[in-house]
N, C-alpha and C. Protein backbone atom coordinates (compact mmCIF):
# COMPACT_ATOMS: atom_id res chain seq x y z
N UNK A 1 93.83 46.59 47.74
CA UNK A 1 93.84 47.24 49.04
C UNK A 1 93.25 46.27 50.05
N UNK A 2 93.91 46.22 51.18
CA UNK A 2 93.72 45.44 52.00
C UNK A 2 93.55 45.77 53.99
N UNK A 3 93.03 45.99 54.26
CA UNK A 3 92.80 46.36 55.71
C UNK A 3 91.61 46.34 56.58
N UNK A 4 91.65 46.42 57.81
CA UNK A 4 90.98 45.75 58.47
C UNK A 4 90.75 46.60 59.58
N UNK A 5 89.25 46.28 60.28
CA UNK A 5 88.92 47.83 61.45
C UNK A 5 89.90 46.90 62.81
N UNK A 6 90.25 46.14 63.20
CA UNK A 6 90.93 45.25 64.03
C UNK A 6 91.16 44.36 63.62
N UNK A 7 92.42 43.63 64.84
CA UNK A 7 93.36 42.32 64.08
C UNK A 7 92.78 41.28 65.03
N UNK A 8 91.58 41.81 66.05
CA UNK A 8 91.30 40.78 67.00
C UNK A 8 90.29 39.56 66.54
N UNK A 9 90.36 38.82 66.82
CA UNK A 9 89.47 37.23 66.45
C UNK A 9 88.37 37.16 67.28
N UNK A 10 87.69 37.29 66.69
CA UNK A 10 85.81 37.64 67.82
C UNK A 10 85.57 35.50 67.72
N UNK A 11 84.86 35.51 68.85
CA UNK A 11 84.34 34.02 69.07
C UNK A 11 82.95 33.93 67.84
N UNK A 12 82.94 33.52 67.41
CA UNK A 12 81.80 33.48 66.37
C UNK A 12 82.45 31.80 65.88
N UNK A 13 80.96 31.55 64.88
CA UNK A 13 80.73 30.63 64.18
C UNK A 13 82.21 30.15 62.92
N UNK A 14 82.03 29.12 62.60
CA UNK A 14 83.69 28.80 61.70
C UNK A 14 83.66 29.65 60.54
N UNK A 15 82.61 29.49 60.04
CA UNK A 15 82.55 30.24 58.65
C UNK A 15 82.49 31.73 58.42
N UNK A 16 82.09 32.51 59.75
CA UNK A 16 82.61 34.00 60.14
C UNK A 16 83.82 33.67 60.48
N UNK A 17 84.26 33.02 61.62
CA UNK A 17 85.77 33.02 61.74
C UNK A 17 86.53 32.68 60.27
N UNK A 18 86.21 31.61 59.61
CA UNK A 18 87.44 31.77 58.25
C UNK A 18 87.35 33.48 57.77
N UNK A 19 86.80 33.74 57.50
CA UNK A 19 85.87 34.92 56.89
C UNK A 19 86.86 35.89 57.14
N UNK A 20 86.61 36.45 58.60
CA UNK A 20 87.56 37.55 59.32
C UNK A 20 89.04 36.60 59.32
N UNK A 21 89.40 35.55 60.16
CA UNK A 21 90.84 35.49 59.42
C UNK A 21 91.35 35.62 58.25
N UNK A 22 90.84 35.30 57.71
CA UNK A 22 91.30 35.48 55.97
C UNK A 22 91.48 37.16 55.81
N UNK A 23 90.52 37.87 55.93
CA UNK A 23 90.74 39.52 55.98
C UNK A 23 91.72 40.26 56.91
N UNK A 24 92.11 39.73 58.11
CA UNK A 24 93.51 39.88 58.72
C UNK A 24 94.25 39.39 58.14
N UNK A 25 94.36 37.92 57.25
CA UNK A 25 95.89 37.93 56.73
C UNK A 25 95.91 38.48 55.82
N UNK A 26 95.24 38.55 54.83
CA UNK A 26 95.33 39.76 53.83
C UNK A 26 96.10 41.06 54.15
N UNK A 27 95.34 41.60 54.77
CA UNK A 27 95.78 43.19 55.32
C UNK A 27 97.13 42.90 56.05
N UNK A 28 97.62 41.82 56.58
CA UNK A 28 99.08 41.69 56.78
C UNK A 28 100.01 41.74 56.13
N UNK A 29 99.54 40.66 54.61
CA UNK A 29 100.46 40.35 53.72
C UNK A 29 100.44 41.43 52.57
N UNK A 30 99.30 42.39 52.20
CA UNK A 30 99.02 43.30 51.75
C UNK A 30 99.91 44.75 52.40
N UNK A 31 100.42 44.64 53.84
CA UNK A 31 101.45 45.60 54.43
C UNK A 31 100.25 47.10 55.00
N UNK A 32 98.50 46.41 55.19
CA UNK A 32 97.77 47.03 55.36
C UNK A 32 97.73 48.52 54.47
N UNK A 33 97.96 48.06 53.52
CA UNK A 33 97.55 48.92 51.72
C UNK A 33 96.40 49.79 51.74
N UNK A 34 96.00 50.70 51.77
CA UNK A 34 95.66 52.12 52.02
C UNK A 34 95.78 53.28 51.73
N UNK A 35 94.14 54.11 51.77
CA UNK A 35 94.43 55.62 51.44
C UNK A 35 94.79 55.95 52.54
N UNK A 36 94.94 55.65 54.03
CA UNK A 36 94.66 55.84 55.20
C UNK A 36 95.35 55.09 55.93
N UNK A 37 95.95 55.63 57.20
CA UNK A 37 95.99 54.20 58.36
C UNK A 37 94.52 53.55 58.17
N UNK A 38 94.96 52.71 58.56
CA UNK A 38 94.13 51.28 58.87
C UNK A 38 93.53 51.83 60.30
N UNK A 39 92.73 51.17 60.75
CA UNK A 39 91.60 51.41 61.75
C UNK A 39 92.64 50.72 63.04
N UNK A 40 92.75 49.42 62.49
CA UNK A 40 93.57 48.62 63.86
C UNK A 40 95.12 49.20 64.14
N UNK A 41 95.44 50.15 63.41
CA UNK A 41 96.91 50.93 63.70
C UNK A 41 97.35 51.24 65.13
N UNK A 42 98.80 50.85 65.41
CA UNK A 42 98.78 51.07 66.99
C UNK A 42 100.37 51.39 67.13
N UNK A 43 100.86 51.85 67.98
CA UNK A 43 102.24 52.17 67.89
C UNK A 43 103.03 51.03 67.40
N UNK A 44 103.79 51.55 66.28
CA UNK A 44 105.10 50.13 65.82
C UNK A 44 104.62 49.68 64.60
N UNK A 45 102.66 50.05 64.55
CA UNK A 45 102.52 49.11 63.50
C UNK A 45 103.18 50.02 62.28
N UNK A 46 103.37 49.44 60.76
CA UNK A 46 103.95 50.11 59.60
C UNK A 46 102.84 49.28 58.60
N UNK A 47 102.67 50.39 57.82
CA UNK A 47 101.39 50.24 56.62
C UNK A 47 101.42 51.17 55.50
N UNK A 48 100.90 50.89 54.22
CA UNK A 48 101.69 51.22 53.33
C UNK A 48 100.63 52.45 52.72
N UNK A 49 100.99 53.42 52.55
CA UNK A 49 100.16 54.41 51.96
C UNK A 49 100.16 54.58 50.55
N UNK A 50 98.54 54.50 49.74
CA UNK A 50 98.59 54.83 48.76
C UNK A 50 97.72 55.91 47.95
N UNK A 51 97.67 56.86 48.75
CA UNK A 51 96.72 58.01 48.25
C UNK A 51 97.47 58.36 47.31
N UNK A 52 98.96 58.85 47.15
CA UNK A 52 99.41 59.11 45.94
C UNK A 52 99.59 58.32 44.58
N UNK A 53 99.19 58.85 43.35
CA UNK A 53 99.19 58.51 42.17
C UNK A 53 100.94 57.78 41.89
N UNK A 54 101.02 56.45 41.94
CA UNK A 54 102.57 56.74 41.10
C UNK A 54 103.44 56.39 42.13
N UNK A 55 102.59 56.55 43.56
CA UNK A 55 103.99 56.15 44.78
C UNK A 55 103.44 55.57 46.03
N UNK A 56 104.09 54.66 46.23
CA UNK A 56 103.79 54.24 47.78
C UNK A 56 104.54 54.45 48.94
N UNK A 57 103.78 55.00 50.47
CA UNK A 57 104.83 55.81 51.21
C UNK A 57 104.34 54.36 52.00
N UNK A 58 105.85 54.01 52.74
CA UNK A 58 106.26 53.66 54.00
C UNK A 58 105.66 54.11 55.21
N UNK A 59 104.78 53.93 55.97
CA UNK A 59 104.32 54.60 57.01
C UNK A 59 104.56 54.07 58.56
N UNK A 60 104.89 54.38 59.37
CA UNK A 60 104.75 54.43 60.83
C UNK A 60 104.57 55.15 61.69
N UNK A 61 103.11 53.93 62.61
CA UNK A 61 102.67 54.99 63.80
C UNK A 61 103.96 54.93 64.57
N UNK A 62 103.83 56.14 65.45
CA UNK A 62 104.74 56.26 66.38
C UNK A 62 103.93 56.25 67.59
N UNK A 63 102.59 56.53 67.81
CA UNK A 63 101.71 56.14 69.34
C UNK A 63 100.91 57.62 69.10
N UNK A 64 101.32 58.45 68.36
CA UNK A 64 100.25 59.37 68.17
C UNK A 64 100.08 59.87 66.73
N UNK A 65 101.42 59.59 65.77
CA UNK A 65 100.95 60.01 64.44
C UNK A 65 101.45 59.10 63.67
N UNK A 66 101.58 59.60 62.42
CA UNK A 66 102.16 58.12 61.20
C UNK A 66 103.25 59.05 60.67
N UNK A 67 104.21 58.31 60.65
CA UNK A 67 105.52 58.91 59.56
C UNK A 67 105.59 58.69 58.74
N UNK A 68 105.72 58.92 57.84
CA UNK A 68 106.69 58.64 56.50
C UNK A 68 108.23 57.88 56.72
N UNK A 69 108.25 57.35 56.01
CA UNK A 69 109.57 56.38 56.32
C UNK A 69 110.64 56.42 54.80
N UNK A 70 109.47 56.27 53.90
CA UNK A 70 110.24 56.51 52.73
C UNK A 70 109.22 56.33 51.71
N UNK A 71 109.19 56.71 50.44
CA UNK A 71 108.38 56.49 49.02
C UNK A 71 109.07 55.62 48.37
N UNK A 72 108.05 55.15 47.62
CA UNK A 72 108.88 53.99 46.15
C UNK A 72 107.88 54.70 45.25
N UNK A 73 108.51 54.95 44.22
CA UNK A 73 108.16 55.57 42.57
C UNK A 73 108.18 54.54 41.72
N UNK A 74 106.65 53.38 41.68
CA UNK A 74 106.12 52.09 41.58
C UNK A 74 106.62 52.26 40.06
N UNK A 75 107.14 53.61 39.35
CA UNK A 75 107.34 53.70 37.96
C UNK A 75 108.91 53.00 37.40
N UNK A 76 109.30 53.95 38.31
CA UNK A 76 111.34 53.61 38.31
C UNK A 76 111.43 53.12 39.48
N UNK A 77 110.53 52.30 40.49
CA UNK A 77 111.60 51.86 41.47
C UNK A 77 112.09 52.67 42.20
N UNK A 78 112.42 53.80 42.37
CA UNK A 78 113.41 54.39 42.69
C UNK A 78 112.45 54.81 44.83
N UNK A 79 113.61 54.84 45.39
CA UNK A 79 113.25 55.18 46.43
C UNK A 79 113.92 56.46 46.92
N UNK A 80 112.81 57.18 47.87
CA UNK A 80 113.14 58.28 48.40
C UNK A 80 112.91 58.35 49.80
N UNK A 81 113.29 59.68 50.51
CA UNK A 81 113.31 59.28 52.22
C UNK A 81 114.04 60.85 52.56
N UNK A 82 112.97 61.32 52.90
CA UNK A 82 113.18 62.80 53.82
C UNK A 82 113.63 63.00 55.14
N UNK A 83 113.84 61.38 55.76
CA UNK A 83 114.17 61.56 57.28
C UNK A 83 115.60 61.86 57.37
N UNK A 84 115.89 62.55 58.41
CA UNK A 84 116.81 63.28 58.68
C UNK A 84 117.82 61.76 59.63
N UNK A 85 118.93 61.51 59.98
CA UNK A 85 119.74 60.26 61.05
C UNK A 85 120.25 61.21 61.84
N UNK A 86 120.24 61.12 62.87
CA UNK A 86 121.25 61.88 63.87
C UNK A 86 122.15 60.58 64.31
N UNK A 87 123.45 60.51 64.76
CA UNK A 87 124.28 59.82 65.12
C UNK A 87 124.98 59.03 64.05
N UNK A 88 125.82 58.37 64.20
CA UNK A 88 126.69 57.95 63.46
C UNK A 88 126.56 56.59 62.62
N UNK A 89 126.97 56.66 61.19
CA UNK A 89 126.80 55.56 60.38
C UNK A 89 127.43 55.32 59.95
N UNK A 90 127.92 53.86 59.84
CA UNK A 90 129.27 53.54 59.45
C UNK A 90 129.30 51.61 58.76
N UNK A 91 129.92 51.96 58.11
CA UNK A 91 129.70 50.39 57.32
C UNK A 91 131.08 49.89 56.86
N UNK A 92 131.27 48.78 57.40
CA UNK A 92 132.79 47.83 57.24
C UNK A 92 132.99 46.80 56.22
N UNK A 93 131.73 46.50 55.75
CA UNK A 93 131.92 45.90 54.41
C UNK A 93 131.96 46.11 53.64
N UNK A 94 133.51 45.54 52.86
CA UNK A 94 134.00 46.42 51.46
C UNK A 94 133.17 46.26 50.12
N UNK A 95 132.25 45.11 50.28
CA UNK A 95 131.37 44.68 49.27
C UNK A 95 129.70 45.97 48.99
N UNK A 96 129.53 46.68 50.29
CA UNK A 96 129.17 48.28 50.59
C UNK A 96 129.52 49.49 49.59
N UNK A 97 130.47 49.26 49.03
CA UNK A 97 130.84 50.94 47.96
C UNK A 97 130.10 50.78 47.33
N UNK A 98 130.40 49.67 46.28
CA UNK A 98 128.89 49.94 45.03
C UNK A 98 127.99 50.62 45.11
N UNK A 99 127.24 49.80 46.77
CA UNK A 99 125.92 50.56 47.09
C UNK A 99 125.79 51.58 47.74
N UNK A 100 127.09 52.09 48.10
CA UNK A 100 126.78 53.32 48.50
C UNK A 100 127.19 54.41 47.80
N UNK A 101 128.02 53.89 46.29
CA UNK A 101 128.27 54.85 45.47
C UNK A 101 126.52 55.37 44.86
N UNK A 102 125.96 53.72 44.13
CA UNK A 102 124.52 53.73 43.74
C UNK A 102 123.94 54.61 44.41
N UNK A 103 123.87 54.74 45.46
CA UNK A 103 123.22 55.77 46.14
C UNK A 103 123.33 57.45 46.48
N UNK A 104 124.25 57.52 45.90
CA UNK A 104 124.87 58.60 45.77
C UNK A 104 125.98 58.99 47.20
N UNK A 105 126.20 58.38 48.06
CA UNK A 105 127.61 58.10 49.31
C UNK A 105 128.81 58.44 48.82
C-alpha cells in the first residue's frame, strides 16, 4: 500500500526531499493503493481500492465523491463494472468479435 497526504514538494533539505519524492512516486506507481482515498485525492484523480478481501475496485473522484469504475477478482482475473453507458457504442474492427463475444456481446 502506497499513498501519500499530498503530491506537493515542500522546500526542505535533500535527504527529506529524496525521502518525500520517493513516497509520491510510489503512491503513483502503486495507483495510490488503499483502504481509502488517499488524502491528496482531487477531481480526475483514480486510485485503487482495497478494503475488499479478494478484489480491487477502480476508483474515481469526480470533485465531490469516488466512483467505482470497475473490480478485478485478483483470484480469476475476472473483471466487473456496474456502470450503466448512455449513448452509443460501436466498434468497426472485425478483429473486436472475439472480444466481444469473451465478454459476453
Amino acid at each position: 500500500m502506497a499513498q501519500v497526504s499530498d503530491v506537493t514538494l515542500d522546500n526542505q533539505g535533500f535527504a527529506s526531499f529524496r525521502t518525500e519524492l520517493n513516497n509520491i512516486l510510489a503512491a503513483i506507481n502503486s495507483q495510490h493503493l488503499g483502504t481509502s482515498a488517499p488524502g491528496s485525492v482531487a477531481q480526475g484523480s483514480l486510485w485503487i481500492d482495497s478494503s475488499s478481501s479478494g478484489v480491487l475496485k477502480l476508483m474515481m473522484n469526480d470533485g465531490s465523491d469516488n466512483v467505482e469504475l470497475l473490480q478485478v477478482n485478483i483470484s480469476s482475473n475476472a473483471i466487473t463494472s456496474n456502470m450503466s453507458v448512455t449513448g452509443t457504442i460501436s466498434e468497426t474492427d472485425p478483429n473486436a468479435i472475439p472480444f466481444a463475444i469473451a465478454l459476453g456481446g
